[in-house]
C-alpha atoms as a PDB file:
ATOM      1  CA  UNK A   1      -6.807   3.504  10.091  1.00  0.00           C
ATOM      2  CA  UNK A   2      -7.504   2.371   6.583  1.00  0.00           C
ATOM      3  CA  UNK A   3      -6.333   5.796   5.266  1.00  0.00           C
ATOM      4  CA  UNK A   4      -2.960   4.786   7.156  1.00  0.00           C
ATOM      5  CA  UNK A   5      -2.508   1.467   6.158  1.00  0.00           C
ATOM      6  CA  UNK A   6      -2.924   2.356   2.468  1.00  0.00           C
ATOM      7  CA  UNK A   7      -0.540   5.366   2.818  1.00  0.00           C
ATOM      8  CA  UNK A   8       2.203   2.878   4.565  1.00  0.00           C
ATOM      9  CA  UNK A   9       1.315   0.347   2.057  1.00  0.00           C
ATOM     10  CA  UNK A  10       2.433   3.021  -0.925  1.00  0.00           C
ATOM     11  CA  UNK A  11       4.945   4.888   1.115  1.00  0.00           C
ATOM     12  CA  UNK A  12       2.816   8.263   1.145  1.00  0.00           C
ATOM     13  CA  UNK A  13       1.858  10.346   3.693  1.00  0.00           C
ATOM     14  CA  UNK A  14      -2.161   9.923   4.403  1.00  0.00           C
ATOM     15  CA  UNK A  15      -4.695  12.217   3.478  1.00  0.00           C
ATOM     16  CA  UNK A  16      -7.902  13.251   2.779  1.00  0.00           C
ATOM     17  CA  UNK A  17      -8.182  11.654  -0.551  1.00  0.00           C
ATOM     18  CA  UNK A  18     -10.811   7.795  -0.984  1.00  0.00           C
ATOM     19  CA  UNK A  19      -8.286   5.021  -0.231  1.00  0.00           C
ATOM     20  CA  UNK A  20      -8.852   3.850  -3.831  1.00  0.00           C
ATOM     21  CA  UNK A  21      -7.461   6.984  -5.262  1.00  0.00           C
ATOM     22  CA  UNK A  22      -4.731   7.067  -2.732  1.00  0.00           C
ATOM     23  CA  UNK A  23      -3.573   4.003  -4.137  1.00  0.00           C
ATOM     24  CA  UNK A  24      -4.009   4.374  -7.781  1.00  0.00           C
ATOM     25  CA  UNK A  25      -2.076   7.972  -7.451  1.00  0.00           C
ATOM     26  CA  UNK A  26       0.871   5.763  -6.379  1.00  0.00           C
ATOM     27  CA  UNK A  27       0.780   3.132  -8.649  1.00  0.00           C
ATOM     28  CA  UNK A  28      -0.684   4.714 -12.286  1.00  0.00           C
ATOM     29  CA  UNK A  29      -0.625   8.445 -11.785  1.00  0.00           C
ATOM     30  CA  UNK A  30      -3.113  10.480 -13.097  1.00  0.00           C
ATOM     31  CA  UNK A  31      -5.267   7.641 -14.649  1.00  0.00           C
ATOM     32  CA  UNK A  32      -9.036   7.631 -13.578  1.00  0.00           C
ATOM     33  CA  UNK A  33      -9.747   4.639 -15.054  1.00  0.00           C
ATOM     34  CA  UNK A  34      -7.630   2.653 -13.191  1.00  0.00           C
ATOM     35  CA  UNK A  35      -8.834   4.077  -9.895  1.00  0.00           C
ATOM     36  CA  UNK A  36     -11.905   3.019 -10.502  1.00  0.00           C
ATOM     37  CA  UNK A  37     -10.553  -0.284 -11.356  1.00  0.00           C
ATOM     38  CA  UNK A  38      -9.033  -0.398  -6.929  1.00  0.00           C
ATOM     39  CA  UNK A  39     -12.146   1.220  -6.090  1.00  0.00           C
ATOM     40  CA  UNK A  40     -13.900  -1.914  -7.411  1.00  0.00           C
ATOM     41  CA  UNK A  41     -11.237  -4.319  -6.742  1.00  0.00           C
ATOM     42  CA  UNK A  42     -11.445  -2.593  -2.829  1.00  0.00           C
ATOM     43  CA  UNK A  43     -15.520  -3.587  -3.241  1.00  0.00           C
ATOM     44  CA  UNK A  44     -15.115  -7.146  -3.973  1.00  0.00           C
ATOM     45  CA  UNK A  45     -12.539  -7.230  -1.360  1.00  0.00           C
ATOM     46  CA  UNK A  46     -15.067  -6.161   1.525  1.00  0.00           C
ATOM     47  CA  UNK A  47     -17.833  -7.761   0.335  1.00  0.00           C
ATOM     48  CA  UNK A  48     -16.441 -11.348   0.414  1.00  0.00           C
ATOM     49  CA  UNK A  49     -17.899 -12.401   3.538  1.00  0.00           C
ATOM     50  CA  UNK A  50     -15.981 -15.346   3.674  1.00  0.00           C
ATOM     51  CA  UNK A  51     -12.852 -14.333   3.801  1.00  0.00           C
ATOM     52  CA  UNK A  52     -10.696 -15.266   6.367  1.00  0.00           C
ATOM     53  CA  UNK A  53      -9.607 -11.358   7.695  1.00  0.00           C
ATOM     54  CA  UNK A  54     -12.543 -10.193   7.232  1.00  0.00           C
ATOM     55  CA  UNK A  55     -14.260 -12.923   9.452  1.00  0.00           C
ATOM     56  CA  UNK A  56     -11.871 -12.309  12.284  1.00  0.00           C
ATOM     57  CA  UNK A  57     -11.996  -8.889  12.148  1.00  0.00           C
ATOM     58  CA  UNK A  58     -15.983  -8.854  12.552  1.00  0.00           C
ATOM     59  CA  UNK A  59     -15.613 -11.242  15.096  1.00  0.00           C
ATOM     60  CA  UNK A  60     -13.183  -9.687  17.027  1.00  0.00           C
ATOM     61  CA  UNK A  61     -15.861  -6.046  16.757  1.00  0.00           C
ATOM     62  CA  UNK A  62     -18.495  -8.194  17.988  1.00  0.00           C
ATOM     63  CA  UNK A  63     -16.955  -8.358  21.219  1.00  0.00           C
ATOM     64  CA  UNK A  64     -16.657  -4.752  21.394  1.00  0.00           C
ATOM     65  CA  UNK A  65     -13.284  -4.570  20.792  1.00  0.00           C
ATOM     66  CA  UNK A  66     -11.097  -0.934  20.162  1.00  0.00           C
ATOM     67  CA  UNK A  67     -11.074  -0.097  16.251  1.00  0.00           C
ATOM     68  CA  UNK A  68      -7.065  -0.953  16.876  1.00  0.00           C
ATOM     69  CA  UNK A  69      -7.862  -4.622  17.705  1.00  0.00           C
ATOM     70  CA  UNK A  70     -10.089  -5.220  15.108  1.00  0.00           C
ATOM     71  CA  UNK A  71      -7.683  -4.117  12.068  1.00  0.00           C
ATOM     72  CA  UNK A  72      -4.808  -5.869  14.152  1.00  0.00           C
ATOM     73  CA  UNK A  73      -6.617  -9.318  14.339  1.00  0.00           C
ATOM     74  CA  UNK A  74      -7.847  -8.794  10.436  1.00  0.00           C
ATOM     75  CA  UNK A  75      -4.086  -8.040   9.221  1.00  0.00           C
ATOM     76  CA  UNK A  76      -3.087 -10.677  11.429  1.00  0.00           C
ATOM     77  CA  UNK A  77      -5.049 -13.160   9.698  1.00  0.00           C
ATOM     78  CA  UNK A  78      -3.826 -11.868   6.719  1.00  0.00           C
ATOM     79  CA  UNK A  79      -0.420 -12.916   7.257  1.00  0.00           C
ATOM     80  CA  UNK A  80      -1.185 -17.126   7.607  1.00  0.00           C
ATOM     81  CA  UNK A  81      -1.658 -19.347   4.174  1.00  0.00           C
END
C-alpha cells in the first residue's frame, strides 16, 4: 500500500523499487544523494511517535483492523489542521 500511495503521490506506476527511491526518481532524477536525503526524511517521519497519523493508524491496528483501514484512518488524519 505504501508502494501505491507513493506511486499515486508522483504519478508513476508502482514497483519494486524502496519508496524513497521511488520518490526521489520523480522528483531529482538520477541523484543518489538526494534519495538518501527521502530515505531519511521517510525515517524521521515514522519514527515520530507522536504524530497525529501515525497515532491513529496504530490505534486503529490495535484493534485488528484490515491493512486498508489502518492507512485509511492514518491518511485521514492527515487531512485535519
Amino acid at each position: 500500500l505504501l508502494r501505491q500511495n507513493a506511486a499515486l503521490l508522483v504519478g508513476t506506476a508502482a514497483d519494486t523499487r524502496p519508496v524513497h527511491r521511488l520518490l526521489a526518481d520523480a522528483w531529482v532524477p538520477g541523484d543518489a544523494a538526494f534519495a538518501e536525503l527521502v530515505r531519511a526524511a521517510l525515517v524521521l517521519c515514522a519514527d515520530h511517535e507522536l504524530n497525529v497519523s501515525a497515532f491513529a493508524a496504530r490505534v486503529v491496528a490495535s484493534t485488528g483492523a484490515h491493512l486498508h483501514a489502518t492507512v485509511s484512518a492514518g491518511l485521514a488524519a492527515l487531512s485535519g489542521p
